[in-house]
C-alpha atoms as a PDB file:
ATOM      1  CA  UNK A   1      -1.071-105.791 -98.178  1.00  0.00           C
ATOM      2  CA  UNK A   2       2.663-105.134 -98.931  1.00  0.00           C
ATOM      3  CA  UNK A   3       4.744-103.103 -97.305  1.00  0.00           C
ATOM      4  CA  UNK A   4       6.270-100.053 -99.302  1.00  0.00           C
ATOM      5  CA  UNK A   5       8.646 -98.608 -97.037  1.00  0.00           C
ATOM      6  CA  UNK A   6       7.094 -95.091 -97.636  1.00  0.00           C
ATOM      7  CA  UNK A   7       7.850 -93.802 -94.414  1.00  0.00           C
ATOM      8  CA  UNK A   8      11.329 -95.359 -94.130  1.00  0.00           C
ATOM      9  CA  UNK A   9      13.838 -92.078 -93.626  1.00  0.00           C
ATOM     10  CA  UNK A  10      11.672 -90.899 -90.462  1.00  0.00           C
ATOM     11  CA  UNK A  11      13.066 -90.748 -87.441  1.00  0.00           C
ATOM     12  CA  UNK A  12      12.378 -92.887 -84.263  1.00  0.00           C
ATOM     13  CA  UNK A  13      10.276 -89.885 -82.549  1.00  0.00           C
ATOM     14  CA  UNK A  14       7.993 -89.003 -85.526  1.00  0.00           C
ATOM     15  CA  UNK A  15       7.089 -92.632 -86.066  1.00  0.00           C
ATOM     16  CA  UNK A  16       5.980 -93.254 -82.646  1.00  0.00           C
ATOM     17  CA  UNK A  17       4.367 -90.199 -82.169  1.00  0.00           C
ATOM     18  CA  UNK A  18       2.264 -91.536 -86.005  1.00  0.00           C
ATOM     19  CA  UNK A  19       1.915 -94.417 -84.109  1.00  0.00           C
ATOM     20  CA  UNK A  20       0.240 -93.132 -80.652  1.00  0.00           C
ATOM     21  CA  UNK A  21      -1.692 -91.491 -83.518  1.00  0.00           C
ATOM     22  CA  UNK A  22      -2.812 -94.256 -85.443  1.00  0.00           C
ATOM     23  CA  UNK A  23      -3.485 -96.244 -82.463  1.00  0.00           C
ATOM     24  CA  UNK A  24      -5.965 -93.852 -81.281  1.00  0.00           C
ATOM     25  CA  UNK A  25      -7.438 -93.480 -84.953  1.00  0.00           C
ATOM     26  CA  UNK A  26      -8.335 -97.467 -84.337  1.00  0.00           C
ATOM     27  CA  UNK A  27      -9.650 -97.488 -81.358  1.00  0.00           C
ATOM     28  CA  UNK A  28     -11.959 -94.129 -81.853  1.00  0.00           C
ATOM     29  CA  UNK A  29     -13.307 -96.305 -85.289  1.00  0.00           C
ATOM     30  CA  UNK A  30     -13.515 -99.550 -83.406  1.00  0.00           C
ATOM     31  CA  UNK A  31     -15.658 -97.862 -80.238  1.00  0.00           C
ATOM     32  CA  UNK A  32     -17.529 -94.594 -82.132  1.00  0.00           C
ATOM     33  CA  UNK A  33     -17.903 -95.915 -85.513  1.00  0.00           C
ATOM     34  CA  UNK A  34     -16.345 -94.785 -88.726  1.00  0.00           C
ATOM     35  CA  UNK A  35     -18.610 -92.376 -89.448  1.00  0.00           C
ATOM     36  CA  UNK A  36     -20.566 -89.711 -87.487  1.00  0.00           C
ATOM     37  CA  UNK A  37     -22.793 -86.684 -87.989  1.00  0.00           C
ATOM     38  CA  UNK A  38     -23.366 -83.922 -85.423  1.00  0.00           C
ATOM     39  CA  UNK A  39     -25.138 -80.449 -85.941  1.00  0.00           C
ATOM     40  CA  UNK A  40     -25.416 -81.376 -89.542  1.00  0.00           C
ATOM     41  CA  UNK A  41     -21.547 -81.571 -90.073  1.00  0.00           C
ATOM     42  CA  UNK A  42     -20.483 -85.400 -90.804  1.00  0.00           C
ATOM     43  CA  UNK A  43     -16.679 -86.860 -90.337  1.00  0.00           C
ATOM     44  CA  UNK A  44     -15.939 -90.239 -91.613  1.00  0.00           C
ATOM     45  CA  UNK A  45     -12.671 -91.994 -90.485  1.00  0.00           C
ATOM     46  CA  UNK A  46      -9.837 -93.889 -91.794  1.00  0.00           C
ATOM     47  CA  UNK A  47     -11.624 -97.665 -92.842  1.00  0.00           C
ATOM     48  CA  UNK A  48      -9.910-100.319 -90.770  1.00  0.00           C
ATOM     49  CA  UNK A  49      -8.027-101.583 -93.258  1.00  0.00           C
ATOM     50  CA  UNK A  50      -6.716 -98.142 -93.966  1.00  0.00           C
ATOM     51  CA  UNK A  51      -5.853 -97.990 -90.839  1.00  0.00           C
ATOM     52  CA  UNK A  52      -3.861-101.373 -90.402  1.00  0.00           C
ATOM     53  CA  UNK A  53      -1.831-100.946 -93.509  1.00  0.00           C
ATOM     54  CA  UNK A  54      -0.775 -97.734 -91.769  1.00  0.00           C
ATOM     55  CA  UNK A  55       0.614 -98.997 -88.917  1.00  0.00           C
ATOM     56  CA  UNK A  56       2.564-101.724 -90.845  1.00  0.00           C
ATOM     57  CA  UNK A  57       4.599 -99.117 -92.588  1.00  0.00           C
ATOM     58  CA  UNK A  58       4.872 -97.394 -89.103  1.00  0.00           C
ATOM     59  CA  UNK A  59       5.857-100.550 -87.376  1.00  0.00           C
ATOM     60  CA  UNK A  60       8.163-101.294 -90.749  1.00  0.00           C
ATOM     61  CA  UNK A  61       9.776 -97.899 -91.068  1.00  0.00           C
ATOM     62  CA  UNK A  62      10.151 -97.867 -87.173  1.00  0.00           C
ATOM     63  CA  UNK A  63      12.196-101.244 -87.094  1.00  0.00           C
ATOM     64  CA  UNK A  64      14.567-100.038 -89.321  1.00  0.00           C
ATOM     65  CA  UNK A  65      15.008 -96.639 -88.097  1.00  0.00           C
ATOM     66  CA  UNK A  66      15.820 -98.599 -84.525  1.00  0.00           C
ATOM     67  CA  UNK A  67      18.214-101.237 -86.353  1.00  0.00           C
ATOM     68  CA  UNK A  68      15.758-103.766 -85.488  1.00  0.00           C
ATOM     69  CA  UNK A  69      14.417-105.102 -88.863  1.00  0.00           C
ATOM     70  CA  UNK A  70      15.104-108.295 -89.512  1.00  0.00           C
ATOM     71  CA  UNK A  71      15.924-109.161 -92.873  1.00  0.00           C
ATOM     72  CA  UNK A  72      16.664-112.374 -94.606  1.00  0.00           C
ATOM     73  CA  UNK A  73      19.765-113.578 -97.426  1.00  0.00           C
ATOM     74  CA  UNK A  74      19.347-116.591 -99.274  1.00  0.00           C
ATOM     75  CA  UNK A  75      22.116-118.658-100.893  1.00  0.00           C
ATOM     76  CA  UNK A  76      21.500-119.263-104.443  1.00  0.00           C
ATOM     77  CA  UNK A  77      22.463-122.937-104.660  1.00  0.00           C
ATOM     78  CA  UNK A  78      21.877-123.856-108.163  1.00  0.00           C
ATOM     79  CA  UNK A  79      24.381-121.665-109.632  1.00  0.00           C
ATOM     80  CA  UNK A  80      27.785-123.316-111.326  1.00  0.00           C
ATOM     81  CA  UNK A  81      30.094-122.783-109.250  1.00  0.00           C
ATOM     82  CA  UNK A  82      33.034-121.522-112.531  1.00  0.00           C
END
């Protein structure tokens, strides 16, 4: 699962609020199921998966809207130095 940074550009509020969202998305599949059928109408959620890659881009787009991301630069060592 890699992070694509779709949802970078957001702002703090609207991630969060996805968040809250997705949150409650897991823990409605995780205690009712991912599927259900009532009066003869059926509603399948997110798969679990779906639902974890989600909030990986919300937790990745949410660092860097906050200034929190932590990113890494490596020195190239091998080059000549001329």
């Amino acid at each position: 699962m890699a992070i694509t940074g779709e949802l970078v550009g957001l702002d703090a509020d609207t991630l969060t609020t996805m968040r809250t969202n997705a949150i409650a998305e897991l823990n409605a599949a995780l205690t009712a199921g991912q599927s259900y059928s009532i009066a003869g109408r059926s509603h399948n959620r997110a798969s679990l998966a779906q639902i974890r890659a989600t909030l990986a881009e919300i937790s990745h787009a949410l660092q860097v809207a906050q200034g929190t991301k932590v990113t890494r630069t490596y020195a190239n060592c091998s080059a000549d130095p001329e």
